[in-house]
N, C-alpha and C. Protein backbone atom coordinates (compact mmCIF):
# COMPACT_ATOMS: atom_id res chain seq x y z
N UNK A 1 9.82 -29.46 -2.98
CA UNK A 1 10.09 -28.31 -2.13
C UNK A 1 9.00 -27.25 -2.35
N UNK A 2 8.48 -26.56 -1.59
CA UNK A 2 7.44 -26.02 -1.11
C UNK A 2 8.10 -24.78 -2.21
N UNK A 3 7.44 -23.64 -2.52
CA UNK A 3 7.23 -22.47 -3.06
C UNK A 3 7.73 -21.08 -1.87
N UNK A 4 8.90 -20.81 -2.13
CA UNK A 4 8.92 -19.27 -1.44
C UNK A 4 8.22 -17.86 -2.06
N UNK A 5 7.80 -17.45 -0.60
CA UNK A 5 7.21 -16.49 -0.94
C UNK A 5 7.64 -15.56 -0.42
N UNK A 6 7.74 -14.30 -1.04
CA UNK A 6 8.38 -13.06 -0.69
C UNK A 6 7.83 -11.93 -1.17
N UNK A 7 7.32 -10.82 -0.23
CA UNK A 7 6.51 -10.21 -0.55
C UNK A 7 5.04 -10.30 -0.71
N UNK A 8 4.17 -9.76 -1.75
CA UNK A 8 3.02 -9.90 -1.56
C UNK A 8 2.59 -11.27 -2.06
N UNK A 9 1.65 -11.84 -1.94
CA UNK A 9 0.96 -13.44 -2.10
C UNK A 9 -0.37 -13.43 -3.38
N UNK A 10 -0.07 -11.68 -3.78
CA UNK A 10 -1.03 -11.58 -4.81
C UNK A 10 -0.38 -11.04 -6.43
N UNK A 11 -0.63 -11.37 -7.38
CA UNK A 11 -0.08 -10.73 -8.15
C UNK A 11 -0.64 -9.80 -8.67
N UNK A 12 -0.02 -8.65 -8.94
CA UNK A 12 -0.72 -7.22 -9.32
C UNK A 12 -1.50 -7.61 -10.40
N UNK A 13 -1.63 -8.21 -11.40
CA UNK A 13 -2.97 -8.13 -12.27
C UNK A 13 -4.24 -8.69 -11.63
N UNK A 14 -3.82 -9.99 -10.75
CA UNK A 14 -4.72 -10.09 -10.21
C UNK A 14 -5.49 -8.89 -8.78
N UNK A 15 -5.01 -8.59 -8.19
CA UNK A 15 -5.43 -7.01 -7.78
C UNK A 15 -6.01 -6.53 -8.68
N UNK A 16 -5.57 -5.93 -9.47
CA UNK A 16 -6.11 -4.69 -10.78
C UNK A 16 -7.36 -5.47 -11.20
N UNK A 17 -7.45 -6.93 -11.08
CA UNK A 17 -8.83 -7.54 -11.96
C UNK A 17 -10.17 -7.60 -10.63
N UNK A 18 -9.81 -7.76 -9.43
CA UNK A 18 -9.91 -7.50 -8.27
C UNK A 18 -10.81 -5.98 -7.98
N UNK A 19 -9.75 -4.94 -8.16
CA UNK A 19 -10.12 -3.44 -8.15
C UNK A 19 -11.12 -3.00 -8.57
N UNK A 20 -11.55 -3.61 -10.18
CA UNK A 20 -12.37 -3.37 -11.35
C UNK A 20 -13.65 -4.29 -11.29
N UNK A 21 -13.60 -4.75 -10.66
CA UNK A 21 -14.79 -5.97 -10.46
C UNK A 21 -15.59 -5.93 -8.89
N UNK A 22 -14.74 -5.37 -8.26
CA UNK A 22 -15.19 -5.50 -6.40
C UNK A 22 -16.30 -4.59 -5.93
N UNK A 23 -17.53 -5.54 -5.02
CA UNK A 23 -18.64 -4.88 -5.03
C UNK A 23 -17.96 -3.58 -4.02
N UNK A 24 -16.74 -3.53 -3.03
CA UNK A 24 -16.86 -2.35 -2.63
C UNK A 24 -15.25 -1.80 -2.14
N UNK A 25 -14.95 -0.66 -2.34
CA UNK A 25 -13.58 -0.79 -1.83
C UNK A 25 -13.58 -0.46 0.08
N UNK A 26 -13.04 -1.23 0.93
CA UNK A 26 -13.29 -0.41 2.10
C UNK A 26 -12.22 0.12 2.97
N UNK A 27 -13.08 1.29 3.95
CA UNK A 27 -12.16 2.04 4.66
C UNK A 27 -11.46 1.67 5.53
N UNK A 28 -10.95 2.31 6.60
CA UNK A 28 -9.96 1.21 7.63
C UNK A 28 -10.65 0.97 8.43
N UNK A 29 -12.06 1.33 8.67
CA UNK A 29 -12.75 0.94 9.77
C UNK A 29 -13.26 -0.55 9.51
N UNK A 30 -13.83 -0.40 8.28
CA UNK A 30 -14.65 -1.71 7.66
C UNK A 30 -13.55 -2.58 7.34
N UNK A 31 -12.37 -2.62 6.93
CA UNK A 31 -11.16 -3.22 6.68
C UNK A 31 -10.97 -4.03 8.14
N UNK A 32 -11.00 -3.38 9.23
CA UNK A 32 -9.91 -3.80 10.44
C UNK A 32 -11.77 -4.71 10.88
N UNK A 33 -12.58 -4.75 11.08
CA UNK A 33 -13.96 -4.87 11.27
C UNK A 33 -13.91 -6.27 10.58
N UNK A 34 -13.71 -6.32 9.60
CA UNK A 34 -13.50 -7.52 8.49
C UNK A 34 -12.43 -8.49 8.85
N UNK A 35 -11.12 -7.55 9.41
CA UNK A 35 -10.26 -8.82 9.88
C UNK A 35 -10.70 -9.44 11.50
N UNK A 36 -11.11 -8.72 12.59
CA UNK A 36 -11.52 -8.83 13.19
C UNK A 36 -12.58 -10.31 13.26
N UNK A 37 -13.51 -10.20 12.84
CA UNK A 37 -14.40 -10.80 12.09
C UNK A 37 -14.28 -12.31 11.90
N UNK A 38 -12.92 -12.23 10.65
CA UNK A 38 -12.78 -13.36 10.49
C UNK A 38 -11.60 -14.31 10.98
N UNK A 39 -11.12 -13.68 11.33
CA UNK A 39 -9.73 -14.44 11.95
C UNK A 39 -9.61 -13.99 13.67
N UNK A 40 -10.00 -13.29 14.49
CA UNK A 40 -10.47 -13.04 15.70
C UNK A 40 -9.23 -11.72 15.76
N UNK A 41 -8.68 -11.19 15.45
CA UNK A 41 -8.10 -10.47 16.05
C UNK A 41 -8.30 -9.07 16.34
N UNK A 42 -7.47 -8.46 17.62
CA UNK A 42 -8.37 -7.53 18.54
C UNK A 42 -8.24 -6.32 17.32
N UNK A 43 -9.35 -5.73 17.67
CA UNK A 43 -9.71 -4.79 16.53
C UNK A 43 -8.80 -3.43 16.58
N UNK A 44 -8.22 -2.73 17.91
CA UNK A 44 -7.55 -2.03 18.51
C UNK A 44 -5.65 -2.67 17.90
N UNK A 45 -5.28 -3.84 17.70
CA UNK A 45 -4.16 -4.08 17.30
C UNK A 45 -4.31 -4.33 15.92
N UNK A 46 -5.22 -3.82 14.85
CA UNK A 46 -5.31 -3.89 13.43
C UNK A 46 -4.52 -3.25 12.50
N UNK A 47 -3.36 -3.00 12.33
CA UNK A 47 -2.77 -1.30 11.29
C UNK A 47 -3.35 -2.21 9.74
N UNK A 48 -4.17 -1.05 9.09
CA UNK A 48 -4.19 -1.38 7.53
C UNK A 48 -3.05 -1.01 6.91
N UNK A 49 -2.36 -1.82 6.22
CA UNK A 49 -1.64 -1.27 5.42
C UNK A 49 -1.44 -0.94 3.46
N UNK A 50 -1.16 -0.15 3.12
CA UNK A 50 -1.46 -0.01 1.76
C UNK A 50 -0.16 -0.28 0.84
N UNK A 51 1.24 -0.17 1.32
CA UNK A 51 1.97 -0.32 0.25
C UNK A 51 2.69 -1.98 0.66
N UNK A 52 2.43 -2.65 -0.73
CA UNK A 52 3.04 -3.75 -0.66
C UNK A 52 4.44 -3.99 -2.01
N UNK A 53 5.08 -5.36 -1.66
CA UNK A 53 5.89 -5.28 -2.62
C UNK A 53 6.04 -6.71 -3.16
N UNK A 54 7.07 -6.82 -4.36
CA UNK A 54 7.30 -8.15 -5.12
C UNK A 54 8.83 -8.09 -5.14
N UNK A 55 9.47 -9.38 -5.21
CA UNK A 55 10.38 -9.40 -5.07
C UNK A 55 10.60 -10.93 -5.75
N UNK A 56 12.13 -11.23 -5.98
CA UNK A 56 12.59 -12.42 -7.62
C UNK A 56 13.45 -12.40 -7.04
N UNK A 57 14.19 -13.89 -7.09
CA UNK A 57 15.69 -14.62 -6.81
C UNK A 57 16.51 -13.70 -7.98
N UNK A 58 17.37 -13.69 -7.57
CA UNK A 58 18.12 -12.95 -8.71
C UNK A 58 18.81 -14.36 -9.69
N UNK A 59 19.93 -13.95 -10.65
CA UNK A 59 20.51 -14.86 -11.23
C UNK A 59 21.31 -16.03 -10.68
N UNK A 60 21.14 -16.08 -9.23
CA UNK A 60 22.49 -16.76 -9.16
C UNK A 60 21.36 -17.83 -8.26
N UNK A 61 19.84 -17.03 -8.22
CA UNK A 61 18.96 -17.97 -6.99
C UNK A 61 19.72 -18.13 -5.83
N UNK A 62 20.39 -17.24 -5.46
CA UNK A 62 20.64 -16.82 -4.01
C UNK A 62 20.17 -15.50 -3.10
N UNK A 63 19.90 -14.88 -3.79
CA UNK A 63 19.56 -13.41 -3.15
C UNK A 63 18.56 -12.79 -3.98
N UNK A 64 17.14 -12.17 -3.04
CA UNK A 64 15.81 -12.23 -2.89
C UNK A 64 16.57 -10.26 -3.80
N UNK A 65 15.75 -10.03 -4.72
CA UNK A 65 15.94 -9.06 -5.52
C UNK A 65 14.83 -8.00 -5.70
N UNK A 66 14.36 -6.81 -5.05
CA UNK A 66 13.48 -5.85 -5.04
C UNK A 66 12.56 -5.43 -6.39
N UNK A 67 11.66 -6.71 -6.84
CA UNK A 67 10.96 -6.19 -8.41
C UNK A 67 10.33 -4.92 -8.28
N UNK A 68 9.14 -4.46 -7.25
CA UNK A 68 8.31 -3.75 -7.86
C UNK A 68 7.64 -3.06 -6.40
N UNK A 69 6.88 -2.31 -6.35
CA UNK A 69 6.21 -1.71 -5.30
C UNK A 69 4.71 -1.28 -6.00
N UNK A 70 3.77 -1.73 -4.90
CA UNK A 70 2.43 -0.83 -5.13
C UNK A 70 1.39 -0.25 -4.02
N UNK A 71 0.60 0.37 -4.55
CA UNK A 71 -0.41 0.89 -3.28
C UNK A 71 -1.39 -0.12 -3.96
N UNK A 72 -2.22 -0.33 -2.60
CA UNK A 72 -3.50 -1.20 -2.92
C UNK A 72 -4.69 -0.47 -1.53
N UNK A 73 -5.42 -0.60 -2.11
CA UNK A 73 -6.59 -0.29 -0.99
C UNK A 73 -7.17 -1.55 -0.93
N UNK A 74 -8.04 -1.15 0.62
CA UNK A 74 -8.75 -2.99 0.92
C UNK A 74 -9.90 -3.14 0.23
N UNK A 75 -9.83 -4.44 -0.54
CA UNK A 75 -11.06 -4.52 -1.45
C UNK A 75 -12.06 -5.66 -1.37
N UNK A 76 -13.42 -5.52 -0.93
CA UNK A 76 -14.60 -6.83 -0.80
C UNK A 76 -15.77 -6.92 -1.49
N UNK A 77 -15.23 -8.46 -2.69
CA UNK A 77 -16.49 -8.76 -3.82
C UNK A 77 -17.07 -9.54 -3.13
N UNK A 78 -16.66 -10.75 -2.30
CA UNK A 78 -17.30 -12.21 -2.08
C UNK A 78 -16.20 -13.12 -0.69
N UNK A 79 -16.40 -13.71 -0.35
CA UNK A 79 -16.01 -14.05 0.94
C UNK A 79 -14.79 -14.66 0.07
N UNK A 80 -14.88 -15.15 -1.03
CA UNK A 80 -13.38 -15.60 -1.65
C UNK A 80 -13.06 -14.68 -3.09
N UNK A 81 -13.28 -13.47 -2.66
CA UNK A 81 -12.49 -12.41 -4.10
C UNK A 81 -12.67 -11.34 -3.03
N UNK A 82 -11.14 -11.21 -2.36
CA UNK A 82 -11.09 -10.30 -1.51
C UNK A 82 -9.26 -9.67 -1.30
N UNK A 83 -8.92 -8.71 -0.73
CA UNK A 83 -7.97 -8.41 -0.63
C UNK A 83 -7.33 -7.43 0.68
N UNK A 84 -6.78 -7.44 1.60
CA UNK A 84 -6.45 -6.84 2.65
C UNK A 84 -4.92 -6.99 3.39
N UNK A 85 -3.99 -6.29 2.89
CA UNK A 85 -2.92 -6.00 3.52
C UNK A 85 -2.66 -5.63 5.12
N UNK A 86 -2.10 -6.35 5.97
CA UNK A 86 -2.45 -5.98 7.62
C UNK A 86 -1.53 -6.16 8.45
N UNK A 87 -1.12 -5.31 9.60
CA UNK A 87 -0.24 -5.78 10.68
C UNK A 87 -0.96 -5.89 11.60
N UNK A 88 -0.54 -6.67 12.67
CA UNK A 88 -0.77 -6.71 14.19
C UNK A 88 0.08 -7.28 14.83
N UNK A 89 0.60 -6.29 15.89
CA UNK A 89 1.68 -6.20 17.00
C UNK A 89 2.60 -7.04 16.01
N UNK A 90 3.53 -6.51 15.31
CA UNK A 90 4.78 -6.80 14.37
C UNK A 90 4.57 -7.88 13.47
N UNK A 91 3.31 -8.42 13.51
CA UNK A 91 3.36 -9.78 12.22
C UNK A 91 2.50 -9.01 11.21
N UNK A 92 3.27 -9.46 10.15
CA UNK A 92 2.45 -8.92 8.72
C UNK A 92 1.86 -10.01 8.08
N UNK A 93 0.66 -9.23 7.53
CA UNK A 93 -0.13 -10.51 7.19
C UNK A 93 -0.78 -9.99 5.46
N UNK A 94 -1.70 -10.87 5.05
CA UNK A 94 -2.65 -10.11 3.91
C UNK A 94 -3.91 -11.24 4.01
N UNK A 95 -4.43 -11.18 3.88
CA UNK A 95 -6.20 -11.40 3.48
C UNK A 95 -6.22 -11.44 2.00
N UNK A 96 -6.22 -12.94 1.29
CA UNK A 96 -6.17 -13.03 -0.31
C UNK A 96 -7.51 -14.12 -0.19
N UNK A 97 -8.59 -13.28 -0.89
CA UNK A 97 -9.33 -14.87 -1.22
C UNK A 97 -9.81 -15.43 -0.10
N UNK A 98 -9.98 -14.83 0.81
CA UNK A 98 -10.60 -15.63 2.05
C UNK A 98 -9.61 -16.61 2.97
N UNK A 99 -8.60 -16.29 2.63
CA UNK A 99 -7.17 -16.89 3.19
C UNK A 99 -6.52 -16.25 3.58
N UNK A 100 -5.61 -16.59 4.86
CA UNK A 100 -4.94 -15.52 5.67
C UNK A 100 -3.16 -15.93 5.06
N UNK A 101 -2.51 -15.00 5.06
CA UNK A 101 -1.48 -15.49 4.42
C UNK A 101 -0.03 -14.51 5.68
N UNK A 102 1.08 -15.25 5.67
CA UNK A 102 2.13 -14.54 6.14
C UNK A 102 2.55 -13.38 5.30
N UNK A 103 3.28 -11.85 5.13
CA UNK A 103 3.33 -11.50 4.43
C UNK A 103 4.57 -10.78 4.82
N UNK A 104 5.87 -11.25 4.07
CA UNK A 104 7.31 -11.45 4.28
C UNK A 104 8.41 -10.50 3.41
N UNK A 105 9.02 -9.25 3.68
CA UNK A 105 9.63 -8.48 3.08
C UNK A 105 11.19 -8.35 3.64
């Protein structure tokens, strides 16, 4: 059985190792420019977004349990050490690593 995912698709240390290492952090212009870019979408339906979250089965592994919250800004070292939180027209997404990921709260 496949891996659920809930919430963000990154784990905060990895961010923080991300943050500290990345040739640049960027703005929402260069952010939405970047998704644009690589996955085609219209640049005008881009929202950046900054707060993401984590979330754990609780004890009983029935019900999805609120761990943690953070801010992240969009961050670009290398076409695969990258990071970008994103909506367009109601789907949430993130940009991990050069991979587009669903991003489910």
């Amino acid at each position: 059985m496949a891996k659920q995912v809930v919430g963000t698709n990154l784990i905060q240390e990895d961010y923080e190792r991300l943050e500290h290492s990345a040739y640049k952090q960027l703005n929402e212009t260069e952010a939405r420019a970047l998704i644009n870019k690589y996955f085609g979408f219209e640049f005008s339906q881009i929202e950046i977004i900054a707060e993401v979250d984590s979330w754990e089965l609780d004890e009983t592994g029935k019900k999805w349990v609120h761990k943690e919250s953070y801010t992240r800004k969009p961050l670009y070292d290398a076409t695969d050490w990258n990071y970008i939180r994103f909506n367009v027209k109601g789907y949430q997404y993130e940009f991990v690593n050069g991979d587009l990921y669903f991003y489910e709260d």
